[in-house]
N, C-alpha and C. Protein backbone atom coordinates (compact mmCIF):
# COMPACT_ATOMS: atom_id res chain seq x y z
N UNK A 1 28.54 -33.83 9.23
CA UNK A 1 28.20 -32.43 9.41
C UNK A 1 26.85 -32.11 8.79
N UNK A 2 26.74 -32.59 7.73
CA UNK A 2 25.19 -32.17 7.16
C UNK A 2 24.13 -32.85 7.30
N UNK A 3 24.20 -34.34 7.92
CA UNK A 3 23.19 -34.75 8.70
C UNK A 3 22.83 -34.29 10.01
N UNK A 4 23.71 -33.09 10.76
CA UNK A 4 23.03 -32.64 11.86
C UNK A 4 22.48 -31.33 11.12
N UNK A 5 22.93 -30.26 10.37
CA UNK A 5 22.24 -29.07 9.93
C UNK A 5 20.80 -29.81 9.93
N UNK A 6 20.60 -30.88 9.05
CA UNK A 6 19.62 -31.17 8.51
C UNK A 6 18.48 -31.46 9.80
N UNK A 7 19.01 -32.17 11.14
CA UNK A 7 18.22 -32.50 11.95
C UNK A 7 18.16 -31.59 12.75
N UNK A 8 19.09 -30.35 12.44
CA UNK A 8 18.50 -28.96 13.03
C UNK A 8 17.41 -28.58 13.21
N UNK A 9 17.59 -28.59 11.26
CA UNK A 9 15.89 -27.42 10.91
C UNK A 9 15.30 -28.22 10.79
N UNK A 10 14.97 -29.78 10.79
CA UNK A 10 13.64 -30.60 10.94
C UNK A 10 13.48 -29.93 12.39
N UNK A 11 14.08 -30.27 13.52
CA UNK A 11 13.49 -29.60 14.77
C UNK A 11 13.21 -28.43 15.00
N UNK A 12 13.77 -27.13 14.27
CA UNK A 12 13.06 -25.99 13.72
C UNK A 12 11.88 -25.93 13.39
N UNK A 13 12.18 -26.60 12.10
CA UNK A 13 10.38 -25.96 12.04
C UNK A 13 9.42 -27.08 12.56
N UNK A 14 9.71 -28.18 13.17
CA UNK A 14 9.17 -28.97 13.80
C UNK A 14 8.45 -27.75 14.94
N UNK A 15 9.23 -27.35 15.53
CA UNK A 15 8.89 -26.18 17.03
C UNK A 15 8.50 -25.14 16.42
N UNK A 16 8.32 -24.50 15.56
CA UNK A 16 7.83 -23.50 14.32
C UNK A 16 6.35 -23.93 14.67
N UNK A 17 6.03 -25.70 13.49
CA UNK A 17 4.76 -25.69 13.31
C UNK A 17 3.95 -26.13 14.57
N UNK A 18 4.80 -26.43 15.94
CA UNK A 18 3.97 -26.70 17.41
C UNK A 18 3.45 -25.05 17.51
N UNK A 19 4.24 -24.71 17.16
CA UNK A 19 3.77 -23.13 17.80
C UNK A 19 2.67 -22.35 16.99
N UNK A 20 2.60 -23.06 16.08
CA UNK A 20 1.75 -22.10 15.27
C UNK A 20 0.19 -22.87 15.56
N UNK A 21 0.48 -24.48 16.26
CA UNK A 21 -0.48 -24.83 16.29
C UNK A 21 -1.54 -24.75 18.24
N UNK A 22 -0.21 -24.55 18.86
CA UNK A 22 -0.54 -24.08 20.02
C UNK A 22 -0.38 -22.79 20.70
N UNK A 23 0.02 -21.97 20.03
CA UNK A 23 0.75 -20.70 20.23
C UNK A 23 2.01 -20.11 20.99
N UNK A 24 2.25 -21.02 22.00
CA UNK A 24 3.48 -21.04 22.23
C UNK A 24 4.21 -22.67 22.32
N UNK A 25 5.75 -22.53 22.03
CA UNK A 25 6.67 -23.77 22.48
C UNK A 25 7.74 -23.01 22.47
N UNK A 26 8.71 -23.21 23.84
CA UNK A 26 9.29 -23.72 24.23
C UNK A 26 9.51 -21.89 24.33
N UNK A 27 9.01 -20.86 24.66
CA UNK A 27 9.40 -19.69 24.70
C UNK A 27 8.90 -19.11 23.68
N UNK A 28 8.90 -19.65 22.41
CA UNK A 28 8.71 -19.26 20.80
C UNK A 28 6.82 -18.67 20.87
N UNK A 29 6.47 -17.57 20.97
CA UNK A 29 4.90 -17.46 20.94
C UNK A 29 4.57 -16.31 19.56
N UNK A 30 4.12 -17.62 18.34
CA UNK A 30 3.88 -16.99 17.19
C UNK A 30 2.59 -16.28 16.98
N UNK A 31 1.69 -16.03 17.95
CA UNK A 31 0.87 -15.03 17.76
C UNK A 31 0.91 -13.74 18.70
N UNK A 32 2.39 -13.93 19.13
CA UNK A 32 2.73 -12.48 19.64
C UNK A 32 3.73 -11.90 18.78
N UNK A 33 4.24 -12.87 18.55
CA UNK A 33 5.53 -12.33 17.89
C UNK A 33 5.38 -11.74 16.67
N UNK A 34 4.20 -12.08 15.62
CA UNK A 34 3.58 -11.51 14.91
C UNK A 34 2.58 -11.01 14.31
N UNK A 35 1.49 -11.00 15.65
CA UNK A 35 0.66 -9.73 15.11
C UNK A 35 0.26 -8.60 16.98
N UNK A 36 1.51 -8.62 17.66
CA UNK A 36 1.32 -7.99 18.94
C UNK A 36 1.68 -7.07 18.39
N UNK A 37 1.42 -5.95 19.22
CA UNK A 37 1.53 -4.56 19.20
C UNK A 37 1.99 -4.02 20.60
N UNK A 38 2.80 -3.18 20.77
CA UNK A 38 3.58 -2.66 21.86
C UNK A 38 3.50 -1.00 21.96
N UNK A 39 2.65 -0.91 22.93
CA UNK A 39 2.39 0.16 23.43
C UNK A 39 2.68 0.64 24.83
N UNK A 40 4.18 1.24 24.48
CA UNK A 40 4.53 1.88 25.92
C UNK A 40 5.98 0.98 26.21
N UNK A 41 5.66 0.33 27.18
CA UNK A 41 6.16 -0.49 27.85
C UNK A 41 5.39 -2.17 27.86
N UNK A 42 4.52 -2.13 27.68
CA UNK A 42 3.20 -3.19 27.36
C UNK A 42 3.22 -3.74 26.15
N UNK A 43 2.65 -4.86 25.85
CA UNK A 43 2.95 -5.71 24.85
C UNK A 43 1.45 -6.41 24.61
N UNK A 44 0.62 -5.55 23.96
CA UNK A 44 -0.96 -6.34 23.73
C UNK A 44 -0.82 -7.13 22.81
N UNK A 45 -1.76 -8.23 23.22
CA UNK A 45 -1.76 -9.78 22.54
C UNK A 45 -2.55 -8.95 21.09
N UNK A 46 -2.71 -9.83 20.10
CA UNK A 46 -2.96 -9.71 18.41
C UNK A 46 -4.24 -9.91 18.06
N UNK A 47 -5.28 -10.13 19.52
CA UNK A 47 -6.53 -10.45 19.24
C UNK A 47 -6.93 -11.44 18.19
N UNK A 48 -8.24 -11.30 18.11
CA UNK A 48 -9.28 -13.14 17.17
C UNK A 48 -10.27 -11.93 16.09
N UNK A 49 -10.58 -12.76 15.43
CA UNK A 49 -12.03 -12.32 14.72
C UNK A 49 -12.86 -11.84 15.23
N UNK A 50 -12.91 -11.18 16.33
CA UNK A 50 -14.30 -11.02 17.15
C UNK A 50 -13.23 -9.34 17.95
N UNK A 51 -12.39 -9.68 18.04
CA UNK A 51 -11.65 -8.30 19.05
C UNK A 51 -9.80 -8.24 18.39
N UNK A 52 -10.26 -6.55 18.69
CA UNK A 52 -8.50 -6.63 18.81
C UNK A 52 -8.14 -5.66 19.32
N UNK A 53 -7.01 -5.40 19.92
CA UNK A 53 -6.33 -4.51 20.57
C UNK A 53 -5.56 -3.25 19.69
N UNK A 54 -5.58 -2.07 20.79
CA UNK A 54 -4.86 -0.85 20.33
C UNK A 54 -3.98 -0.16 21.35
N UNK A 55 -3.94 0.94 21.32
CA UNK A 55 -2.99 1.28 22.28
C UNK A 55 -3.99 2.85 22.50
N UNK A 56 -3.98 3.24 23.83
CA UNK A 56 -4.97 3.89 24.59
C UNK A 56 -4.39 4.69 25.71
N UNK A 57 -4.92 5.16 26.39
CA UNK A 57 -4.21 5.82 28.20
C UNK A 57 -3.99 7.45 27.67
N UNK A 58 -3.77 7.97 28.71
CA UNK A 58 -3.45 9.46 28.00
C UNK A 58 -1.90 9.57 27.42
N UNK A 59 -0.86 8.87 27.47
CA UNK A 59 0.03 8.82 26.61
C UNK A 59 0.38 7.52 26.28
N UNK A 60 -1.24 7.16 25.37
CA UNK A 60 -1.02 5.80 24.48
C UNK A 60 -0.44 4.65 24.87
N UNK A 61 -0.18 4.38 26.29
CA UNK A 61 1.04 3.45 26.94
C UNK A 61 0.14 1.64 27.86
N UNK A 62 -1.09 1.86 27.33
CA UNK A 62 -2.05 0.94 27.77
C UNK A 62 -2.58 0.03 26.73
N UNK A 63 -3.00 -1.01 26.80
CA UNK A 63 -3.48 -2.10 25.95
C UNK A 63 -4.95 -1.64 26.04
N UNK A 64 -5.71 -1.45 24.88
CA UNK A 64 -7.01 -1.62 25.01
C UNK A 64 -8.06 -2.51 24.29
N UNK A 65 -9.25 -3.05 24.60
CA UNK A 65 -9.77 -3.83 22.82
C UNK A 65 -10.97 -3.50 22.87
N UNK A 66 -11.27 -3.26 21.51
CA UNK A 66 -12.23 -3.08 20.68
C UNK A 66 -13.11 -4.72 19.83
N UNK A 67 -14.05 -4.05 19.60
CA UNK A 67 -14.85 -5.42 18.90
C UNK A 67 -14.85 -4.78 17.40
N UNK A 68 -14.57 -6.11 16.78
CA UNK A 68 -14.04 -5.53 15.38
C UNK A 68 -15.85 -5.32 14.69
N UNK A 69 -15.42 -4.06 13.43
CA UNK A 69 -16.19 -3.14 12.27
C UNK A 69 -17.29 -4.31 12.41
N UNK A 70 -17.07 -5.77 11.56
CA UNK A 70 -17.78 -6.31 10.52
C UNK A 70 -18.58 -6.84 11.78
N UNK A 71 -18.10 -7.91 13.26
CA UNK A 71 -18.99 -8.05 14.08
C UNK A 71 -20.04 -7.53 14.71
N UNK A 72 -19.96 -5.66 14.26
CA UNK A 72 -20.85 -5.18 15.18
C UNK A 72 -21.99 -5.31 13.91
N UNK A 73 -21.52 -5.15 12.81
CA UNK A 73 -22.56 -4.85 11.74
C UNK A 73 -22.93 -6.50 11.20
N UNK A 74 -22.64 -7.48 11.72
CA UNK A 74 -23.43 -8.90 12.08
C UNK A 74 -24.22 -9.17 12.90
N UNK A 75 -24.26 -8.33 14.10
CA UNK A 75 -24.74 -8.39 15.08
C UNK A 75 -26.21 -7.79 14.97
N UNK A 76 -25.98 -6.26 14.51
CA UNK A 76 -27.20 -6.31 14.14
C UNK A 76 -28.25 -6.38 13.02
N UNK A 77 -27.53 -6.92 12.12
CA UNK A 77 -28.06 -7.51 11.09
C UNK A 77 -28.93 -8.75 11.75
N UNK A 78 -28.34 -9.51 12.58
CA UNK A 78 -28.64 -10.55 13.12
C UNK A 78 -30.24 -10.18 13.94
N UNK A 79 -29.95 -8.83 14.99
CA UNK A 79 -31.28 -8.62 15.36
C UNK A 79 -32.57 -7.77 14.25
N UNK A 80 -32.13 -7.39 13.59
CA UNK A 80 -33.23 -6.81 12.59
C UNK A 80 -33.76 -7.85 12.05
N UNK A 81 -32.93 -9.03 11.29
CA UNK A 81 -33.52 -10.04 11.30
C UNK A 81 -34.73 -10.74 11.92
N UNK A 82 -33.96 -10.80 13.52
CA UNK A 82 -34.98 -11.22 14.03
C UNK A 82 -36.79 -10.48 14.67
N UNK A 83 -36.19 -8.70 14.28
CA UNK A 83 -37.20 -8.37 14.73
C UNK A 83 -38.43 -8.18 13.26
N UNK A 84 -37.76 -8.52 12.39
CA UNK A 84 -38.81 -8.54 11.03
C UNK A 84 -39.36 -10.03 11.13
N UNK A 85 -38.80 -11.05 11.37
CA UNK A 85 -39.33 -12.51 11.85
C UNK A 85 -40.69 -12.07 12.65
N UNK A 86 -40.49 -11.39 14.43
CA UNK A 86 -41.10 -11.02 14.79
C UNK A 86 -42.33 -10.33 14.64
N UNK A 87 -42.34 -9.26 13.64
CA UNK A 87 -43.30 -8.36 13.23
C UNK A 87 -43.90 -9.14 12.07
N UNK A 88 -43.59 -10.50 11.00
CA UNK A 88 -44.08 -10.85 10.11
C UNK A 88 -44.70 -12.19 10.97
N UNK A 89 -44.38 -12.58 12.04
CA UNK A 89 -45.42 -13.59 13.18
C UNK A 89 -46.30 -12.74 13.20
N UNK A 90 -46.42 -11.86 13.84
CA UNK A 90 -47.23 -10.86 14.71
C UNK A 90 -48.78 -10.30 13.58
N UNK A 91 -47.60 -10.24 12.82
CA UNK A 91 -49.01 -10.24 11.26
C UNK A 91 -49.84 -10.78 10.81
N UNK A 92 -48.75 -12.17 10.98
CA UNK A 92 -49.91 -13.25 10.14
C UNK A 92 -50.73 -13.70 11.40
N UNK A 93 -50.43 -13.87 12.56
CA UNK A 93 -51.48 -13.96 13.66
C UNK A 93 -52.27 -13.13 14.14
N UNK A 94 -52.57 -11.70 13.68
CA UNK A 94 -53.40 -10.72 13.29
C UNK A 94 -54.15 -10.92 12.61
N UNK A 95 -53.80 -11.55 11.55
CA UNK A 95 -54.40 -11.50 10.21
C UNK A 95 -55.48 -12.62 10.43
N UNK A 96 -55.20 -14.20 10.97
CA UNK A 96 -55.40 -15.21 10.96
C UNK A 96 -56.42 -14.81 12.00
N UNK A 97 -56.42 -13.96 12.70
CA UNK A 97 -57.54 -14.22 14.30
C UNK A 97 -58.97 -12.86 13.05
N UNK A 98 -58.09 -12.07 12.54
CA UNK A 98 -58.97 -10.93 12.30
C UNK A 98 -60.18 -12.00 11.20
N UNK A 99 -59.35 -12.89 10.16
CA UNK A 99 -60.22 -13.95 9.09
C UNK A 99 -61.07 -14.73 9.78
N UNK A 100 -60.51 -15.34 11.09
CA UNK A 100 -61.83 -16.07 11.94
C UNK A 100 -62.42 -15.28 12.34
N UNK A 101 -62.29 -13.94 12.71
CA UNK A 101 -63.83 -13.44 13.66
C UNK A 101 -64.82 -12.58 12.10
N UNK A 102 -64.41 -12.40 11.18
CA UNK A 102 -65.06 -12.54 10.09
C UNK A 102 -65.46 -13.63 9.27
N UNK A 103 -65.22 -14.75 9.45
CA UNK A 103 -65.85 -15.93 9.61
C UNK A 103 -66.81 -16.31 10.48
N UNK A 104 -66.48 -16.14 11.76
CA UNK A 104 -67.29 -16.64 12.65
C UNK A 104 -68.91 -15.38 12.73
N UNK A 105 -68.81 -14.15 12.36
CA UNK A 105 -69.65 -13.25 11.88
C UNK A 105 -70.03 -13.85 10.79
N UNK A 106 -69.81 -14.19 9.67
CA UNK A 106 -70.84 -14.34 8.41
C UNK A 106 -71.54 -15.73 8.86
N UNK A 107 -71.30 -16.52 9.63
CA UNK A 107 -72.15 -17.87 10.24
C UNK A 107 -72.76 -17.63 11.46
N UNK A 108 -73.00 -16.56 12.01
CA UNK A 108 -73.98 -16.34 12.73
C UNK A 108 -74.61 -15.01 12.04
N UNK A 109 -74.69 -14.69 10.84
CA UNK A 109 -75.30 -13.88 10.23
C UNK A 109 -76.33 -14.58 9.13
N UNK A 110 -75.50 -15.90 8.99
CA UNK A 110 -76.46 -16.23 7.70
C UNK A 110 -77.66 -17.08 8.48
């Protein structure tokens, strides 16, 4: 009797940790089952790092997604970045053309 309990829950959480590593087995889908949200009649998936779902429609009964807080404020961190890159090129190749043609003036001056 207690060598089958035992080869129960090895196959338990055996199908536990498939699922957690593929998201579903065998019916079992552990990233619905715990972080979905049910709105209405509808059952929105638990979303990633990048999006997640809410509930929306004029009586809340629709799945909707959003792009999460911290991605949008990476995003453009990401382009300010790049537009100060931009404007500190743009400078020093200003700078660099403005030093040669004041160069190239004091040698046809002297």
């Amino acid at each position: 009797m207690l060598p089958n309990v035992l080869s129960i829950l090895k196959l338990q959480s055996f199908t536990l940790l498939l699922a957690c590593l593929y998201g579903t087995v065998n019916g079992i889908g552990v990233d619905n089952d715990l972080s979905s949200k049910i709105c209405g009649n509808q059952i929105c998936n638990g979303g990633n790092a990048i999006f997640y779902w809410s509930c929306c429609g004029s009586y809340y009964n629709e799945c909707c997604w959003h792009v999460q807080s911290w991605f949008i404020v990476f995003l453009l961190l990401i382009i300010l970045c790049l537009l100060l890159f931009c404007a500190f090129i743009a400078f020093i190749c200003r700078f660099s053309a403005e030093t040669r043609i004041k160069n190239r003036r004091r040698g046809a001056d002297v």
